[in-house]
PDB file of N, CA and C in Angstrom:
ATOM      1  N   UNK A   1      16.364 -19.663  -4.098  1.00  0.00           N
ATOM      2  CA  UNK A   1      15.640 -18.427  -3.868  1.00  0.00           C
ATOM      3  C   UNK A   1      14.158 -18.658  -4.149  1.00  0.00           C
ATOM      4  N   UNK A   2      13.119 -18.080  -3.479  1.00  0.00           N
ATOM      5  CA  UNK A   2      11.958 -18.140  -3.490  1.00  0.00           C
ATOM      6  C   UNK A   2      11.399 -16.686  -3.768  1.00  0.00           C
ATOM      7  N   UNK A   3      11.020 -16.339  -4.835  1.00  0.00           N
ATOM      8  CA  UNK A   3      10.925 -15.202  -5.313  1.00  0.00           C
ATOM      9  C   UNK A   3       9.199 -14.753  -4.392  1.00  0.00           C
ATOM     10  N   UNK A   4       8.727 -15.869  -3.853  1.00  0.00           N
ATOM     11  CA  UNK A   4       7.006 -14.921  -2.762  1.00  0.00           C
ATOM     12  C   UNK A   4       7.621 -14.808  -1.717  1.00  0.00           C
ATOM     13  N   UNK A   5       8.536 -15.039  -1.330  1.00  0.00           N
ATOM     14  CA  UNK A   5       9.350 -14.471   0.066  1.00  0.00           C
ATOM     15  C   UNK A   5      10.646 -13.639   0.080  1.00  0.00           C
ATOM     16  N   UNK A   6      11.132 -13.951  -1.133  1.00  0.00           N
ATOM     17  CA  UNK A   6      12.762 -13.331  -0.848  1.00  0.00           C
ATOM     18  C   UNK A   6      12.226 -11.479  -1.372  1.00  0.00           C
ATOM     19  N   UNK A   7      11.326 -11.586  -2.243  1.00  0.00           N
ATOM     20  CA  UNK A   7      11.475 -10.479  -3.604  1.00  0.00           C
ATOM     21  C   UNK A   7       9.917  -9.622  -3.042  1.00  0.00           C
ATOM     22  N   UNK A   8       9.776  -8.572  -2.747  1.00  0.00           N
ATOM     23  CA  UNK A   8       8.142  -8.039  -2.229  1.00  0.00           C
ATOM     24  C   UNK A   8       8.581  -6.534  -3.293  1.00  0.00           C
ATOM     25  N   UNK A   9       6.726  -5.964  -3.209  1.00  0.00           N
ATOM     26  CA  UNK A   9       6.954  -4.641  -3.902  1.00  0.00           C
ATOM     27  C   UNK A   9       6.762  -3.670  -2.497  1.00  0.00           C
ATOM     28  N   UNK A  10       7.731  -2.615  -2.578  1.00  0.00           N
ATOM     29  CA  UNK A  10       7.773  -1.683  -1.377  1.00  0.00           C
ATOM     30  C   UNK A  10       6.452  -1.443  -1.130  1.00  0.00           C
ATOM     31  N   UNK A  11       5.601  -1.102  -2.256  1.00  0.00           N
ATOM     32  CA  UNK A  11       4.539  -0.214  -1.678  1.00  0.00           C
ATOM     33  C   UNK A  11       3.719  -1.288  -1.212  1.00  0.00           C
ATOM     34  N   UNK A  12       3.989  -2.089  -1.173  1.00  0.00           N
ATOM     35  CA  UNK A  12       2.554  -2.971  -0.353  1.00  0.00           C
ATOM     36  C   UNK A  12       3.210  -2.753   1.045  1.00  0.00           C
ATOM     37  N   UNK A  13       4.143  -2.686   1.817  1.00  0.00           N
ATOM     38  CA  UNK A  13       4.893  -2.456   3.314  1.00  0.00           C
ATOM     39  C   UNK A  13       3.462  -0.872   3.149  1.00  0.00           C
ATOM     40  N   UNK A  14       4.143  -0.031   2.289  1.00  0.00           N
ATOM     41  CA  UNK A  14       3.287   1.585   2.556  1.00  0.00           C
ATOM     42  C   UNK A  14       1.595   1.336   2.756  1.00  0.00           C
ATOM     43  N   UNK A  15       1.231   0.718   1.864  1.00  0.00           N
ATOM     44  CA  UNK A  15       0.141   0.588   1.358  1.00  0.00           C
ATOM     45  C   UNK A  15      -0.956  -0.238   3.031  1.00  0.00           C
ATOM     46  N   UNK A  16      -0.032  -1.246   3.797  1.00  0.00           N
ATOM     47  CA  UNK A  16      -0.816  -1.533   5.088  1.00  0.00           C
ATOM     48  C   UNK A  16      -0.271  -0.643   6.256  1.00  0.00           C
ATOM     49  N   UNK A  17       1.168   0.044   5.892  1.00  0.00           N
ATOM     50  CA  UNK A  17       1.043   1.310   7.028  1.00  0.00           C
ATOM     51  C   UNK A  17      -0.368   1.920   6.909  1.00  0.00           C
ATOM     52  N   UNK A  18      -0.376   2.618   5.890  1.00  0.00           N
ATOM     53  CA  UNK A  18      -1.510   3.655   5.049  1.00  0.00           C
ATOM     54  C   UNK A  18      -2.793   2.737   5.998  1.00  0.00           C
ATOM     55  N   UNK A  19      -2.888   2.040   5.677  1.00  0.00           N
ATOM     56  CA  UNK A  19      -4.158   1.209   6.378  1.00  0.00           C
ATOM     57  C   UNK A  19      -4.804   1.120   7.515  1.00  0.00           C
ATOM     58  N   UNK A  20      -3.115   0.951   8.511  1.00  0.00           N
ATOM     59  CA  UNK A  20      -3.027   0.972  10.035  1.00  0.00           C
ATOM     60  C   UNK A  20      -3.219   2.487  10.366  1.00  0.00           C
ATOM     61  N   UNK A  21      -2.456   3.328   9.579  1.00  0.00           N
ATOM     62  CA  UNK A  21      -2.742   4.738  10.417  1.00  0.00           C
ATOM     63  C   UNK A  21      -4.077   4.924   9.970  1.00  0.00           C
ATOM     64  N   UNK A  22      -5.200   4.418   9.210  1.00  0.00           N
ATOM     65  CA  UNK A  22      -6.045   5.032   9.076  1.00  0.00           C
ATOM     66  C   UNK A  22      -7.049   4.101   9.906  1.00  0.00           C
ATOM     67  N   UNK A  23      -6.614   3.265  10.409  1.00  0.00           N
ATOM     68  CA  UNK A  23      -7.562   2.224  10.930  1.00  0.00           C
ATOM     69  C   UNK A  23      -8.565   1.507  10.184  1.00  0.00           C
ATOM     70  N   UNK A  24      -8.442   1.333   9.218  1.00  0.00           N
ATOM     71  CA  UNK A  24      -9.611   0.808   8.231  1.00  0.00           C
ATOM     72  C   UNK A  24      -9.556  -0.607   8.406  1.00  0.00           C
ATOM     73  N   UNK A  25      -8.869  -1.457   9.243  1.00  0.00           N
ATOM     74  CA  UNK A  25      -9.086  -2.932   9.553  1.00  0.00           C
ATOM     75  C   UNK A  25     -10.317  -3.061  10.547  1.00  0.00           C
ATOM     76  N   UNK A  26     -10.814  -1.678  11.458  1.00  0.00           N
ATOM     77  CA  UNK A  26     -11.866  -1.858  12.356  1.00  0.00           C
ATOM     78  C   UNK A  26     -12.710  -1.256  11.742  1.00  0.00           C
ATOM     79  N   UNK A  27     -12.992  -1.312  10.409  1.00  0.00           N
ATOM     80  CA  UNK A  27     -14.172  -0.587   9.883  1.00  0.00           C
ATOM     81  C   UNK A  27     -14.694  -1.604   8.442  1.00  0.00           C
ATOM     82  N   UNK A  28     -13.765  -1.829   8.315  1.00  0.00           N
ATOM     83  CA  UNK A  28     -13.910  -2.965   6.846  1.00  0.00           C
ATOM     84  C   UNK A  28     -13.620  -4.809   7.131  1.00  0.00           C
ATOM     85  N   UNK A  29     -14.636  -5.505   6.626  1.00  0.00           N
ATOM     86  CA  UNK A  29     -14.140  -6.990   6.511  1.00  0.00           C
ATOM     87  C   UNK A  29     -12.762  -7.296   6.149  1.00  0.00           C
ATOM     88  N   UNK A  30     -12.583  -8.437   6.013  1.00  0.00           N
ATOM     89  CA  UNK A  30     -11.275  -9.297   5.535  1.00  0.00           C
ATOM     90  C   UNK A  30     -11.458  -8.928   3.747  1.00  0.00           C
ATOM     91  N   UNK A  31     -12.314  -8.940   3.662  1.00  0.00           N
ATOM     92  CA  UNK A  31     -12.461  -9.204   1.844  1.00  0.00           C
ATOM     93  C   UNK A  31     -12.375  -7.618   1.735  1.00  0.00           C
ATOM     94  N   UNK A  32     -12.774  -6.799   2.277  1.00  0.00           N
ATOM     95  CA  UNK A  32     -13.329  -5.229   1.795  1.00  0.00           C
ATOM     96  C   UNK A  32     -11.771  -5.171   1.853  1.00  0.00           C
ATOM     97  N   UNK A  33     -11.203  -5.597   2.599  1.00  0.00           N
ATOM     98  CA  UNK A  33      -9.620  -5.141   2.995  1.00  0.00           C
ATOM     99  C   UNK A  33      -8.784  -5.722   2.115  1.00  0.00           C
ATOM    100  N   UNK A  34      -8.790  -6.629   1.541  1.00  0.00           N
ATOM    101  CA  UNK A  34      -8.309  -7.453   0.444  1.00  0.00           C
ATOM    102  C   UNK A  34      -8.360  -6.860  -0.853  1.00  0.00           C
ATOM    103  N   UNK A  35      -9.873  -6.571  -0.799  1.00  0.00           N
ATOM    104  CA  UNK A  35     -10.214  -5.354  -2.255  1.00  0.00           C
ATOM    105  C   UNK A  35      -9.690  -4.198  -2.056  1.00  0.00           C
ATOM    106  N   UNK A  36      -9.379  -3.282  -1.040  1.00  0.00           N
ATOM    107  CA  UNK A  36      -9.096  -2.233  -1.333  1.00  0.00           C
ATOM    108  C   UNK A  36      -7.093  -2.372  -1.247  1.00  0.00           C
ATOM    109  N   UNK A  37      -6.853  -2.931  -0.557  1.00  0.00           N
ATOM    110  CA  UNK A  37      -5.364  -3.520  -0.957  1.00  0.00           C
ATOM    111  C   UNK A  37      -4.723  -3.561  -2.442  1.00  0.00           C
ATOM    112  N   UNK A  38      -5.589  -4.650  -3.384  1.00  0.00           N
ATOM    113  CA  UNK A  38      -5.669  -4.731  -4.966  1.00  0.00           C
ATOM    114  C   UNK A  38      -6.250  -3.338  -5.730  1.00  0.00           C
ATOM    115  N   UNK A  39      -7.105  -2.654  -5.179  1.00  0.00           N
ATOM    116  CA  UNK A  39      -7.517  -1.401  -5.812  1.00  0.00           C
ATOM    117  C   UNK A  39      -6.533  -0.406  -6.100  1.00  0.00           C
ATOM    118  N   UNK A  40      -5.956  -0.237  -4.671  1.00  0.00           N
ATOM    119  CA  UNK A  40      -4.639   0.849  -4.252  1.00  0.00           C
ATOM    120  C   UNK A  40      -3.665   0.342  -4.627  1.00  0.00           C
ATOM    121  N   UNK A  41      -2.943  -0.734  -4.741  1.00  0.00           N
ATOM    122  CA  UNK A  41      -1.840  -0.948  -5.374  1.00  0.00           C
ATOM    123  C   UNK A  41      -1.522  -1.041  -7.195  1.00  0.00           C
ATOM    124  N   UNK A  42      -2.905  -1.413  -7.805  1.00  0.00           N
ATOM    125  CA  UNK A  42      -2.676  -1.066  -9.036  1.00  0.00           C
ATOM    126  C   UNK A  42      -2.733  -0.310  -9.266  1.00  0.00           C
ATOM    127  N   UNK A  43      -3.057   1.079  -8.675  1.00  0.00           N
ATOM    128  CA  UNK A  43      -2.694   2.441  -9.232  1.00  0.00           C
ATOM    129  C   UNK A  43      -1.332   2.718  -9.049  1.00  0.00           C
ATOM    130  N   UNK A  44      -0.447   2.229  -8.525  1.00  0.00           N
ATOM    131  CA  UNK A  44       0.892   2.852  -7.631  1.00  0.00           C
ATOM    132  C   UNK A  44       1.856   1.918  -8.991  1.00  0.00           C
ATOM    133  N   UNK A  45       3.021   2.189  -8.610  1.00  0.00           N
ATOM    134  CA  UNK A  45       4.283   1.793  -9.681  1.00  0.00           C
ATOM    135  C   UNK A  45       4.645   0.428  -9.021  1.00  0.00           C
ATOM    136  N   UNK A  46       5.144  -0.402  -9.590  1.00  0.00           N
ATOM    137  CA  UNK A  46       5.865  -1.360  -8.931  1.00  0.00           C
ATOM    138  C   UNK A  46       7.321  -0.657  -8.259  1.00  0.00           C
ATOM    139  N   UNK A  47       7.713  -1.094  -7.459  1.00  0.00           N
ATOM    140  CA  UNK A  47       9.188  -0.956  -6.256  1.00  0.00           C
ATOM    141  C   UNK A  47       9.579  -1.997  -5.757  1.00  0.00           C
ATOM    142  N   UNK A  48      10.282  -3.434  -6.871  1.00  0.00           N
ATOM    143  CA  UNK A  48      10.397  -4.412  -6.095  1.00  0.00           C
ATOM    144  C   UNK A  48      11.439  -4.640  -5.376  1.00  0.00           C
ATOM    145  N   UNK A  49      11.744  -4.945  -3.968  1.00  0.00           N
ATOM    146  CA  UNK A  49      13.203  -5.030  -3.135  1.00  0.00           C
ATOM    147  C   UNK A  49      13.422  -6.434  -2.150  1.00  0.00           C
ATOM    148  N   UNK A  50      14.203  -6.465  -1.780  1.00  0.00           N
ATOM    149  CA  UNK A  50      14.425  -7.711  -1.171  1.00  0.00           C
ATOM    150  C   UNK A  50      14.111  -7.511   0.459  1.00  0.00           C
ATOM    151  N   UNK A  51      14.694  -6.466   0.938  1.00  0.00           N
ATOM    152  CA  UNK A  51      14.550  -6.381   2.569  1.00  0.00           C
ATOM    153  C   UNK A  51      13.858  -4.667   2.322  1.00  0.00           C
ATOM    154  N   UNK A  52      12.914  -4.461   3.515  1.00  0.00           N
ATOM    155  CA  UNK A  52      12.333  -3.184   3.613  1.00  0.00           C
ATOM    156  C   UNK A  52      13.183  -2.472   4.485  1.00  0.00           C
ATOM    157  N   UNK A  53      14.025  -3.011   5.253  1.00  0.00           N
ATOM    158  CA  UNK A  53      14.969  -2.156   5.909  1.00  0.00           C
ATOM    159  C   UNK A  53      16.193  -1.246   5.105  1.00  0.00           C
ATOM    160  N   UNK A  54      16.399  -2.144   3.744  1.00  0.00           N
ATOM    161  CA  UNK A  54      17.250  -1.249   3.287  1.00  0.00           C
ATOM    162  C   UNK A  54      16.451  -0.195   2.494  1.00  0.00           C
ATOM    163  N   UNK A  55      15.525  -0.484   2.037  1.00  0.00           N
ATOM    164  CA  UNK A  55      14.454   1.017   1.781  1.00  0.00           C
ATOM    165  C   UNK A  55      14.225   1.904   2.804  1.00  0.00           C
ATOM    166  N   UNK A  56      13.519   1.520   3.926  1.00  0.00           N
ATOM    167  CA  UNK A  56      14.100   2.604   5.234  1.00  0.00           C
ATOM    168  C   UNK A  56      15.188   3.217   5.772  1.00  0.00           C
ATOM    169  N   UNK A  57      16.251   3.204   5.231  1.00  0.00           N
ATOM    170  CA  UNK A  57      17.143   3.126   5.777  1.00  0.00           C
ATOM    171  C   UNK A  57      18.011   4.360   4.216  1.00  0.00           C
ATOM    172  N   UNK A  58      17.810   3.944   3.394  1.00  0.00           N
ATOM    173  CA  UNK A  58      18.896   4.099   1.892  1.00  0.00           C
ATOM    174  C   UNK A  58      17.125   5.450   1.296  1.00  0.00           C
ATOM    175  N   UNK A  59      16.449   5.511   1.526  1.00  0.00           N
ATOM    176  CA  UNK A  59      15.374   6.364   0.584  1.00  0.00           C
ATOM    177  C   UNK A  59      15.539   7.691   1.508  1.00  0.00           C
ATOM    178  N   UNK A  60      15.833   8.409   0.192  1.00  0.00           N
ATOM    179  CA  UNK A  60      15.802  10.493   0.826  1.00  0.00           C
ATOM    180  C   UNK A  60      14.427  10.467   1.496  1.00  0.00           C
ATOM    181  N   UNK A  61      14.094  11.504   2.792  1.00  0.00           N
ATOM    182  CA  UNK A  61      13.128  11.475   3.079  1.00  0.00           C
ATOM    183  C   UNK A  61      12.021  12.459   1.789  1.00  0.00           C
ATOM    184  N   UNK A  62      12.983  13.348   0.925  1.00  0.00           N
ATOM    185  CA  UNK A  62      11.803  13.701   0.249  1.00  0.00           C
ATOM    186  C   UNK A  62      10.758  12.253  -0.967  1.00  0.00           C
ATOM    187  N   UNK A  63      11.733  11.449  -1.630  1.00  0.00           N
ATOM    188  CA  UNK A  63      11.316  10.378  -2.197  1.00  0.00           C
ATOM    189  C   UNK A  63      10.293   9.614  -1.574  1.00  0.00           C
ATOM    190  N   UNK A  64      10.998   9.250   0.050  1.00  0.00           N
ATOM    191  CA  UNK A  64       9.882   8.700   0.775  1.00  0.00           C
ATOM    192  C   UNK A  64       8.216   9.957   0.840  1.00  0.00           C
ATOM    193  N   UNK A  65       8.674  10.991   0.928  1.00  0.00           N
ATOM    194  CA  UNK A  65       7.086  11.556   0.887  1.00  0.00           C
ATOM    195  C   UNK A  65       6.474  11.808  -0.411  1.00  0.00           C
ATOM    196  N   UNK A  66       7.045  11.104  -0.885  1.00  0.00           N
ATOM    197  CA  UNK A  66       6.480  11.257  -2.341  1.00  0.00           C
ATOM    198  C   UNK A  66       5.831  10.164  -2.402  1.00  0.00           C
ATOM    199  N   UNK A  67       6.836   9.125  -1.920  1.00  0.00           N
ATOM    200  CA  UNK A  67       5.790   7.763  -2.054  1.00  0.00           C
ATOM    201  C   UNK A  67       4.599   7.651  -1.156  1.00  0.00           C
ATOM    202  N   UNK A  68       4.946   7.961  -0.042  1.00  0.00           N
ATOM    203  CA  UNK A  68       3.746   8.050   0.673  1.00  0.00           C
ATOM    204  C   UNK A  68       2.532   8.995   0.666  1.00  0.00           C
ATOM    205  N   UNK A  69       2.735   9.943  -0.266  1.00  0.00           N
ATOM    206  CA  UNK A  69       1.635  10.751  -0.940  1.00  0.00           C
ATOM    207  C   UNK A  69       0.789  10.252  -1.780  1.00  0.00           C
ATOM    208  N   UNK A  70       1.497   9.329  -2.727  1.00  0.00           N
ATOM    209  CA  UNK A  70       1.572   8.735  -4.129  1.00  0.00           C
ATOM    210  C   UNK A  70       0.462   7.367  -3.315  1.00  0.00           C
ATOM    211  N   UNK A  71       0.496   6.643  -2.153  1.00  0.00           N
ATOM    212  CA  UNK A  71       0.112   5.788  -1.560  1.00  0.00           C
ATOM    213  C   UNK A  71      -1.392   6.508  -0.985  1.00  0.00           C
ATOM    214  N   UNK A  72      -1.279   7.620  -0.316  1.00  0.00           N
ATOM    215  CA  UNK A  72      -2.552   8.001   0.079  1.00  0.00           C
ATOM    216  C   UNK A  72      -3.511   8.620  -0.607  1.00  0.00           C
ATOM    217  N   UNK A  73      -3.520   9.301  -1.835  1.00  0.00           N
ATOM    218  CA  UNK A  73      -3.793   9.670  -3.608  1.00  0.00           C
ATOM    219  C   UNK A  73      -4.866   8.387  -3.708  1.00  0.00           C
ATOM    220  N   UNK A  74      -3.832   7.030  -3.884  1.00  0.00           N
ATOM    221  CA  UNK A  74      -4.233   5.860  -4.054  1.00  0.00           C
ATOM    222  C   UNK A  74      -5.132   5.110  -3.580  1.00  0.00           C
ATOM    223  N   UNK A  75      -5.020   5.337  -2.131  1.00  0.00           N
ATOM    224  CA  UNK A  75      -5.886   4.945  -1.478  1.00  0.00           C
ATOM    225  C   UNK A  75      -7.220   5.507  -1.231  1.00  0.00           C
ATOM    226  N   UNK A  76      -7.140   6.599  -1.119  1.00  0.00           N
ATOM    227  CA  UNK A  76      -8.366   7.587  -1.098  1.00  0.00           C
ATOM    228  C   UNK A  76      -9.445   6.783  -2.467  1.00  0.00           C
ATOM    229  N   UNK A  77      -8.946   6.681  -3.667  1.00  0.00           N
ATOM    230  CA  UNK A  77      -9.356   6.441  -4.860  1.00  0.00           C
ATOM    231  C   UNK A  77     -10.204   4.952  -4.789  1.00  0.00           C
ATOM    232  N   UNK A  78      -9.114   4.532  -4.209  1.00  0.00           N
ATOM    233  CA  UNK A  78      -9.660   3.151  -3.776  1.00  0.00           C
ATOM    234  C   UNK A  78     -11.126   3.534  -2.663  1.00  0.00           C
ATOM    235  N   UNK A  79     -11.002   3.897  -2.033  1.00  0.00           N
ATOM    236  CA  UNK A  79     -11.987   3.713  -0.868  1.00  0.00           C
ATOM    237  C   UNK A  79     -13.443   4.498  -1.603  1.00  0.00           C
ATOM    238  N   UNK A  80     -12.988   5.395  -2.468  1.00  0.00           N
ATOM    239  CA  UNK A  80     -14.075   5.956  -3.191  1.00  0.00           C
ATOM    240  C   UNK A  80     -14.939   4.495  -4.013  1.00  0.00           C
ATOM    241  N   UNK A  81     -13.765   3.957  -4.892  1.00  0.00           N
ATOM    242  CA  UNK A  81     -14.781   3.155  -5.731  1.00  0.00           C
ATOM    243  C   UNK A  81     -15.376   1.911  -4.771  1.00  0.00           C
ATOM    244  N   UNK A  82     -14.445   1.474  -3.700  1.00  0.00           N
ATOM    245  CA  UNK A  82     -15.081   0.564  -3.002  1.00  0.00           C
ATOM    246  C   UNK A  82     -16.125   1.187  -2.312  1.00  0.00           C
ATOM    247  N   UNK A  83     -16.101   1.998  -1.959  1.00  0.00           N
ATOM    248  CA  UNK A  83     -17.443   2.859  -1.057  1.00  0.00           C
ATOM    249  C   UNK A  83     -19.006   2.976  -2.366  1.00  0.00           C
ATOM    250  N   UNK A  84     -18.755   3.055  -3.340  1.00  0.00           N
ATOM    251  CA  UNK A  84     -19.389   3.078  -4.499  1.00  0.00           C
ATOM    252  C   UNK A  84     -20.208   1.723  -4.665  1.00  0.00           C
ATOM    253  N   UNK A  85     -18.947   1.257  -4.788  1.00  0.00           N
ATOM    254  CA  UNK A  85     -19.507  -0.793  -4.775  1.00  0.00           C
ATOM    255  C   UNK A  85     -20.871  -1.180  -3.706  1.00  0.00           C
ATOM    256  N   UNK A  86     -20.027  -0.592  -2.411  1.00  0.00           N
ATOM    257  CA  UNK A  86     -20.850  -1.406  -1.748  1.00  0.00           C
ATOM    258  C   UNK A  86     -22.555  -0.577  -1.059  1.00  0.00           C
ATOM    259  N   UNK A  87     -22.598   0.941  -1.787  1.00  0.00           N
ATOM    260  CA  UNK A  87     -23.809   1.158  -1.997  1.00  0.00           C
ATOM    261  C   UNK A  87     -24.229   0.700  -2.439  1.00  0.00           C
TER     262      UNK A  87
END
C-alpha cells in the first residue's frame, strides 16, 4: 500500500471542485493556486478515504452541504488573506 495514492483527504476532491466552479485557475498563477489550496484546507477538518466514489455515493446530501459550505467559508477566507498578501 502506498499511503500518497491509496489514502487522500475528501476535502481536497471539494476544495478543487470549489476552485473549478469558481474559475480561479484563469485568474491566479500556479503558485497563487497552490497557496490558496494550503490556506483553505487548513482551515477545514481532515476526511481521510480511500476512493471518492464511495464518498459520493455513501454521504447524506445534507452532510455533503455542509461540507461544501464548510469548503466555501474556507475558501472565501483564503482568498481574503491571499488577496491581502499580494497588495
Amino acid at each position: 500500500m502506498k499511503l500518497d495514492s491509496d489514502i487522500h483527504n475528501f476535502y481536497e476532491y471539494l476544495v478543487l471542485q470549489a476552485l473549478r466552479e469558481e474559475a480561479l485557475a484563469q485568474r491566479l498563477t500556479p503558485d497563487q493556486l497552490a497557496d490558496l489550496c494550503c490556506l483553505t484546507l487548513n482551515q477545514l477538518p481532515a476526511h481521510y478515504i480511500r476512493h471518492n466514489v464511495d464518498m459520493i455515493y455513501f454521504l447524506g446530501p445534507d452532510k455533503r452541504q455542509e461540507m461544501e459550505e464548510k469548503v466555501r467559508k474556507a475558501l472565501k477566507l483564503a482568498m481574503e488573506k491571499l488577496s491581502a498578501e499580494l497588495a
